[in-house]
Protein backbone atom coordinates (compact mmCIF):
# COMPACT_ATOMS: atom_id res chain seq x y z
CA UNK A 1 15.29 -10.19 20.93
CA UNK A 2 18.82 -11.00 20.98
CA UNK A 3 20.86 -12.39 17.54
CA UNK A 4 24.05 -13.10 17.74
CA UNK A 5 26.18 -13.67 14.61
CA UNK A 6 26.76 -17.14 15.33
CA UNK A 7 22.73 -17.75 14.60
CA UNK A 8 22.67 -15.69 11.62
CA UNK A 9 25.81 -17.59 10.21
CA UNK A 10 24.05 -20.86 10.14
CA UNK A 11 20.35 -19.84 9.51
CA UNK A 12 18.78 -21.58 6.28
CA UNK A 13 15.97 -21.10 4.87
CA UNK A 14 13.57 -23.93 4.46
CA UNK A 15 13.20 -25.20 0.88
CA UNK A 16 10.22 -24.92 -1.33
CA UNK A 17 8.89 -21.91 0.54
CA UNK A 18 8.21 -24.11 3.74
CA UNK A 19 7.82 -21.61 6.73
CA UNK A 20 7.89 -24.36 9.21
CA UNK A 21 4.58 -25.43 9.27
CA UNK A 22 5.24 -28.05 6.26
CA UNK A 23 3.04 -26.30 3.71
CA UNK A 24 5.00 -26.18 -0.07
CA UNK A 25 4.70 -23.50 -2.28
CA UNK A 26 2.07 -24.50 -4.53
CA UNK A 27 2.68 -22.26 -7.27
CA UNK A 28 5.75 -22.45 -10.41
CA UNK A 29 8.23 -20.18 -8.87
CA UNK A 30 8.22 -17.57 -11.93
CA UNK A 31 4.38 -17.18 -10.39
CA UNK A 32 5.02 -16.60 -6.96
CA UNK A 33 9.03 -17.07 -5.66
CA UNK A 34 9.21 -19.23 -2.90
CA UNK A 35 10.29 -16.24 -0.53
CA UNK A 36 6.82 -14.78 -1.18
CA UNK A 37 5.06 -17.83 -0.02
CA UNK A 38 7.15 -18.41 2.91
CA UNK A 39 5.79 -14.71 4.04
CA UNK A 40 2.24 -15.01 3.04
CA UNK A 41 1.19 -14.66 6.63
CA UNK A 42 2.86 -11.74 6.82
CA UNK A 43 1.07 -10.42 4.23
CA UNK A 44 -2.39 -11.25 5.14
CA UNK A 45 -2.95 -12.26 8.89
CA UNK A 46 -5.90 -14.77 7.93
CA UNK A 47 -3.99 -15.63 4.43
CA UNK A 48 -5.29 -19.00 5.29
CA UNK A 49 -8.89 -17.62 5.40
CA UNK A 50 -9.28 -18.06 1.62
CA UNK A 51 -7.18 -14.27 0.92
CA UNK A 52 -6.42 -13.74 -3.22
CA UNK A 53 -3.83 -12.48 -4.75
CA UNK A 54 -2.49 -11.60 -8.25
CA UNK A 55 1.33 -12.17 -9.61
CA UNK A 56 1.97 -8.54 -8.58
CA UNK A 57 0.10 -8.45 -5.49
CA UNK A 58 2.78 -10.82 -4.00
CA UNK A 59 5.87 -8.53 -4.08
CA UNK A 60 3.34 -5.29 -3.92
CA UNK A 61 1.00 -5.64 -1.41
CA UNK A 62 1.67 -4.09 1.91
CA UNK A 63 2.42 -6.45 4.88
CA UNK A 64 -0.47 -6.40 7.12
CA UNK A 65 1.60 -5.20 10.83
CA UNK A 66 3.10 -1.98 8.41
CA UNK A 67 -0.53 -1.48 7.42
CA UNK A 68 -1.85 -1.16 10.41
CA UNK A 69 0.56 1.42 11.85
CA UNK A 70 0.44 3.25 8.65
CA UNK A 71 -3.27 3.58 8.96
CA UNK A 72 -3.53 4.06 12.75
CA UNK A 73 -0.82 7.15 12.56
CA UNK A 74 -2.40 8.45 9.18
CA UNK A 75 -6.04 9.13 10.57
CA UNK A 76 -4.41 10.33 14.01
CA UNK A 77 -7.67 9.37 15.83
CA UNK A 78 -9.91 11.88 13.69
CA UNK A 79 -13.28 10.88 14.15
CA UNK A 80 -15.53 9.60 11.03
CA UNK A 81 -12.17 9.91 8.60
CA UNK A 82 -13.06 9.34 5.04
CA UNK A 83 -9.89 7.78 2.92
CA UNK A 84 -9.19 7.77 -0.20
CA UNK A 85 -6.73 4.87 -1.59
CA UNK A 86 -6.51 5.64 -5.36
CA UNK A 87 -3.86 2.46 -5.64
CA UNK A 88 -5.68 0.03 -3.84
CA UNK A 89 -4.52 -3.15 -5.79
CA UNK A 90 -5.81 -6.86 -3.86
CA UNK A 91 -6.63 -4.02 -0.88
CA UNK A 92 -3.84 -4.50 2.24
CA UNK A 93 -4.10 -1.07 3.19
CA UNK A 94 -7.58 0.03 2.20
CA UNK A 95 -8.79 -3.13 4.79
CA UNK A 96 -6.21 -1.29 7.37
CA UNK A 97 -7.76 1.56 7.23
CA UNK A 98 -11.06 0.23 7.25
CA UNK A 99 -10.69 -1.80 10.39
CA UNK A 100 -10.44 1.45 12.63
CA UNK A 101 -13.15 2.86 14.68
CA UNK A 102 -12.47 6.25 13.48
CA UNK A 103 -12.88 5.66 9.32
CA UNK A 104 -15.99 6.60 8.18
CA UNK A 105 -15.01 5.40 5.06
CA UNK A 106 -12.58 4.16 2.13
CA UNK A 107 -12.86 4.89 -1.09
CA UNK A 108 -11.26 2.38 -3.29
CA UNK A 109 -9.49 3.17 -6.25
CA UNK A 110 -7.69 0.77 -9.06
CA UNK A 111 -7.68 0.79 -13.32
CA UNK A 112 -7.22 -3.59 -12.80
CA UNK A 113 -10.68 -4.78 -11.89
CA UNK A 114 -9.76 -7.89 -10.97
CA UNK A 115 -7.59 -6.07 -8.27
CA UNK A 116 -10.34 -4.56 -7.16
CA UNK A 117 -13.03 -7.93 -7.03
CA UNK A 118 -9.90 -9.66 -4.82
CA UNK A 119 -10.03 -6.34 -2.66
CA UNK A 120 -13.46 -6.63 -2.17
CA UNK A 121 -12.96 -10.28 -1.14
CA UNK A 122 -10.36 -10.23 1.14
CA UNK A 123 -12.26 -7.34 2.79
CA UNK A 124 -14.79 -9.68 3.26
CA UNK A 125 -12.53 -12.18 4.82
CA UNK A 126 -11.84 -9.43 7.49
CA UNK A 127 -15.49 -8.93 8.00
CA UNK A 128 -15.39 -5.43 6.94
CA UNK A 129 -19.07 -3.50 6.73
CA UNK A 130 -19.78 -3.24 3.04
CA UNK A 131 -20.96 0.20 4.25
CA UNK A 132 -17.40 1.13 5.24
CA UNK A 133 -15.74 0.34 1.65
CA UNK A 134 -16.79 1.48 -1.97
CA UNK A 135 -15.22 -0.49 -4.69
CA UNK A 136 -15.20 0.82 -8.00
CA UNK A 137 -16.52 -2.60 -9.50
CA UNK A 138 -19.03 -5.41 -9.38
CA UNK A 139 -19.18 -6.87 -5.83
CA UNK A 140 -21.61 -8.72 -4.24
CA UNK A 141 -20.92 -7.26 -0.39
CA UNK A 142 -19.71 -3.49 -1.82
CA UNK A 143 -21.32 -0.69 -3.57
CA UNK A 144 -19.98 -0.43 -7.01
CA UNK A 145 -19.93 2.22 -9.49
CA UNK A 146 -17.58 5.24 -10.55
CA UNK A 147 -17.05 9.01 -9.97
CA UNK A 148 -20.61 9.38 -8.66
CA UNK A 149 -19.49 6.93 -5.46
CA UNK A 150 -17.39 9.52 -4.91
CA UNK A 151 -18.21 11.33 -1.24
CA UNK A 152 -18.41 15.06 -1.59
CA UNK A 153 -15.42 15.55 0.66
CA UNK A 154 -12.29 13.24 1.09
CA UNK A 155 -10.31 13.93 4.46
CA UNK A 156 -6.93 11.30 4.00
CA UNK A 157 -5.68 10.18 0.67
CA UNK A 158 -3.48 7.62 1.33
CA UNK A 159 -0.78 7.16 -2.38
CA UNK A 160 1.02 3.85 -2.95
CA UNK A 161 1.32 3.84 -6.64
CA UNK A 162 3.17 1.38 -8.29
CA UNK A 163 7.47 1.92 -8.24
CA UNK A 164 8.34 0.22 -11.68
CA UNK A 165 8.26 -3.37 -10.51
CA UNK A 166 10.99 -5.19 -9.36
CA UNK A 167 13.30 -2.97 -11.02
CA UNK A 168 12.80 -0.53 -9.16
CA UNK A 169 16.09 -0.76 -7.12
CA UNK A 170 17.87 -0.42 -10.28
CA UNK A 171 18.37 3.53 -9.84
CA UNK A 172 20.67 3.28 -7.11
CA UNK A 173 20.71 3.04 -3.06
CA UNK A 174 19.74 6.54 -2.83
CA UNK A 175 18.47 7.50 -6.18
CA UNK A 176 14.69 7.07 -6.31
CA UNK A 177 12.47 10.08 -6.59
CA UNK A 178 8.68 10.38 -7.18
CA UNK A 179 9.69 11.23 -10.69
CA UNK A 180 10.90 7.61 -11.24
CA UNK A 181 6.73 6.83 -11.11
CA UNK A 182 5.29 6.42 -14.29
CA UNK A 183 1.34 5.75 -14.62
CA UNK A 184 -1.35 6.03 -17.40
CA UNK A 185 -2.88 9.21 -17.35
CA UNK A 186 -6.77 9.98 -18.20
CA UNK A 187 -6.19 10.95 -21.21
CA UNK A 188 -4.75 8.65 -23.90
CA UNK A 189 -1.13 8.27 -24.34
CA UNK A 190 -0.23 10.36 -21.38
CA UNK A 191 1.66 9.72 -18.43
CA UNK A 192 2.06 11.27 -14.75
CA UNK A 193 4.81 10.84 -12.43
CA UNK A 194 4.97 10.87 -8.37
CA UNK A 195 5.26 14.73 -8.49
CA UNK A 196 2.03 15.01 -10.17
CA UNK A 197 0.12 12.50 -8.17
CA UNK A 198 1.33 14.27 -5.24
CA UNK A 199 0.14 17.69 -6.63
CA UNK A 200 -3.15 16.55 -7.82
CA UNK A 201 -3.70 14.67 -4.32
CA UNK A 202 -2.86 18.36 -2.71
CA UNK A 203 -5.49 20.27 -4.96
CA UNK A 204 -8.21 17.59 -4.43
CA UNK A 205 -7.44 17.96 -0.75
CA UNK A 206 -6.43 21.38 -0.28
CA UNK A 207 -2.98 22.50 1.07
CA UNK A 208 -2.17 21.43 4.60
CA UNK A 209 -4.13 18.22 4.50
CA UNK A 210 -3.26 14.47 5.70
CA UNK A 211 -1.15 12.86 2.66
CA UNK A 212 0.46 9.35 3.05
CA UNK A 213 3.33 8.17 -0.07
CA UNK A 214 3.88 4.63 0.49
CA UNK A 215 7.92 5.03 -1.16
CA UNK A 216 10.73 2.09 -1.67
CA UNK A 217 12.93 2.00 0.36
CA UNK A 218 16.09 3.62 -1.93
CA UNK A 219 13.66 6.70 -2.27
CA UNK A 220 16.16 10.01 -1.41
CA UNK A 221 14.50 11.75 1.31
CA UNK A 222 16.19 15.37 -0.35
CA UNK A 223 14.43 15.01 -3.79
CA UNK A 224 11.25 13.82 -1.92
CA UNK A 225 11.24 17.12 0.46
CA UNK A 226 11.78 19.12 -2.53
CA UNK A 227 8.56 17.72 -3.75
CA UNK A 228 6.40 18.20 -0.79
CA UNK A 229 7.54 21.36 -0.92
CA UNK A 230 6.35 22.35 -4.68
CA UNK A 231 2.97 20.68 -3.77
CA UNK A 232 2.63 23.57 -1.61
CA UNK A 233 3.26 22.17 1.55
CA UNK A 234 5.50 24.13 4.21
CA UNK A 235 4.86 21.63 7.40
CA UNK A 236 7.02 19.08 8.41
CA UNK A 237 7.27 16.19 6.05
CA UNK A 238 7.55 12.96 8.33
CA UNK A 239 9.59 10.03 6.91
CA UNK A 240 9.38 6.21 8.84
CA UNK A 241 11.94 3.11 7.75
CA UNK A 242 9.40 0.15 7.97
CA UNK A 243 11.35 -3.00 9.49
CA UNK A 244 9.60 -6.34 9.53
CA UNK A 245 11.87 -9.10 10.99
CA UNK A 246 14.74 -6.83 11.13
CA UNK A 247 14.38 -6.42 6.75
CA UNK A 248 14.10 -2.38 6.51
CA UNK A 249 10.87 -2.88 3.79
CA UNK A 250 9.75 0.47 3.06
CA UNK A 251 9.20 4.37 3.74
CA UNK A 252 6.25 5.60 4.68
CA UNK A 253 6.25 9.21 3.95
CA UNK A 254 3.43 11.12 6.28
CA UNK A 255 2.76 15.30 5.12
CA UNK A 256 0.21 17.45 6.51
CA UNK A 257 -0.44 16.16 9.94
């Protein structure tokens, strides 16, 4: 489709989050901006099915076309794929990758359990086979439970840990590495960064395998290559710009395919 400046100049968004179809953010704008509601649909295809959300689901979840084709090109059409999603948060990806004929399974991963009980409903909002998602929590649809849900062999782990919030373009255009990651580590008051998730991912899967980093979009490719590389990987490291509505979004990061 064809812009021309003259229809950018005088675009405008609608006020209160309206998208056009006269529908008002509902929530106090310090909950949910109005540019998040405005792209709800975006986020979740059948949003309007009953889909929940958390405050940080809105500006973290992954918008449900860049899902999709992250999934679909992650699994590569291997037959009875079993994913692991260690970051799974209200579950955008984890029902991605559960929606395709060739995913045996997804293994859902997240410390917030109410994360995890919205996952489990919004997966049931996409009619997803409670057989084809384990949830780390109480569900009514999902088996529940912890390590010992755990399938003797993962094939894809798929990492989209969290950046640092909305700050996390404060580092620069360029700047961000997997270093700028901070999460809680097992044990208590310890931290890992992006460098270790990737190298723990590598062990659990062995060198070589199917690893996807779901990466802001100021993440320096250089640093990030340096990184595959100390995880022990000497393949080609694939990186993808994610554009939705002409907005570069993301990087997807794709290693070992």
């Amino acid at each position: 489709m064809e812009v021309t400046g003259h229809s950018v100049e005088n675009f405008r968004p609608l006020p209160n989050g309206d998208c056009g179809d006269g529908i008002c953010n509902p929530y106090d704008n310090n909950e949910v901006p109005d540019k998040f509601w405005s792209q709800r649909r975006r986020l979740f295809k059948l949003f309007d099915e009953g889909i929940q959300l958390d405050k940080e689901s809105w500006f973290s979840v992954t918008p449900e076309a860049i899902a999709n084709h992250i999934s679909s090109h992650l699994v590569n059409n291997c037959e009875d794929t079993i994913v692991l999603d260690p970051f799974v948060g209200c579950g955008g990806n984890a029902i991605a990758f559960a929606r395709l004929d060739e995913v045996k399974l997804v293994v859902c991963v997240d410390k917030d359990r109410s994360k995890l009980l919205k996952a489990a409903h919004n997966a049931a909002i996409y009619g997803i086979p409670p057989e084809k998602i384990n949830m780390s929590t109480t569900s009514k649809e999902f088996k529940i439970g912890g390590v010992e849900l755990l399938p003797d062999n993962i094939d894809v782990i798929f990492l989209s840990p969290p950046w640092g919030g909305m700050d996390y373009a404060k580092v620069g255009k360029r700047n961000y590495t997997l270093r700028c990651i901070k999460i809680d580590g097992i044990e208590e008051n310890t931290t890992l960064d992006g460098d270790d998730l990737l190298n723990k991912a590598a062990d659990a899967l062995g060198k070589g395998a199917p690893i996807g980093l779901f990466l802001p979009k100021n993440i320096n490719g250089i640093s990030l290559g340096r990184s595959v590389l100390r995880a022990g990987y000497d393949c080609p490291m694939v990186m993808e710009k994610n554009v939705l509505n002409g907005k570069l979004k993301t990087v997807t990061a794709y290693v070992g395919l």
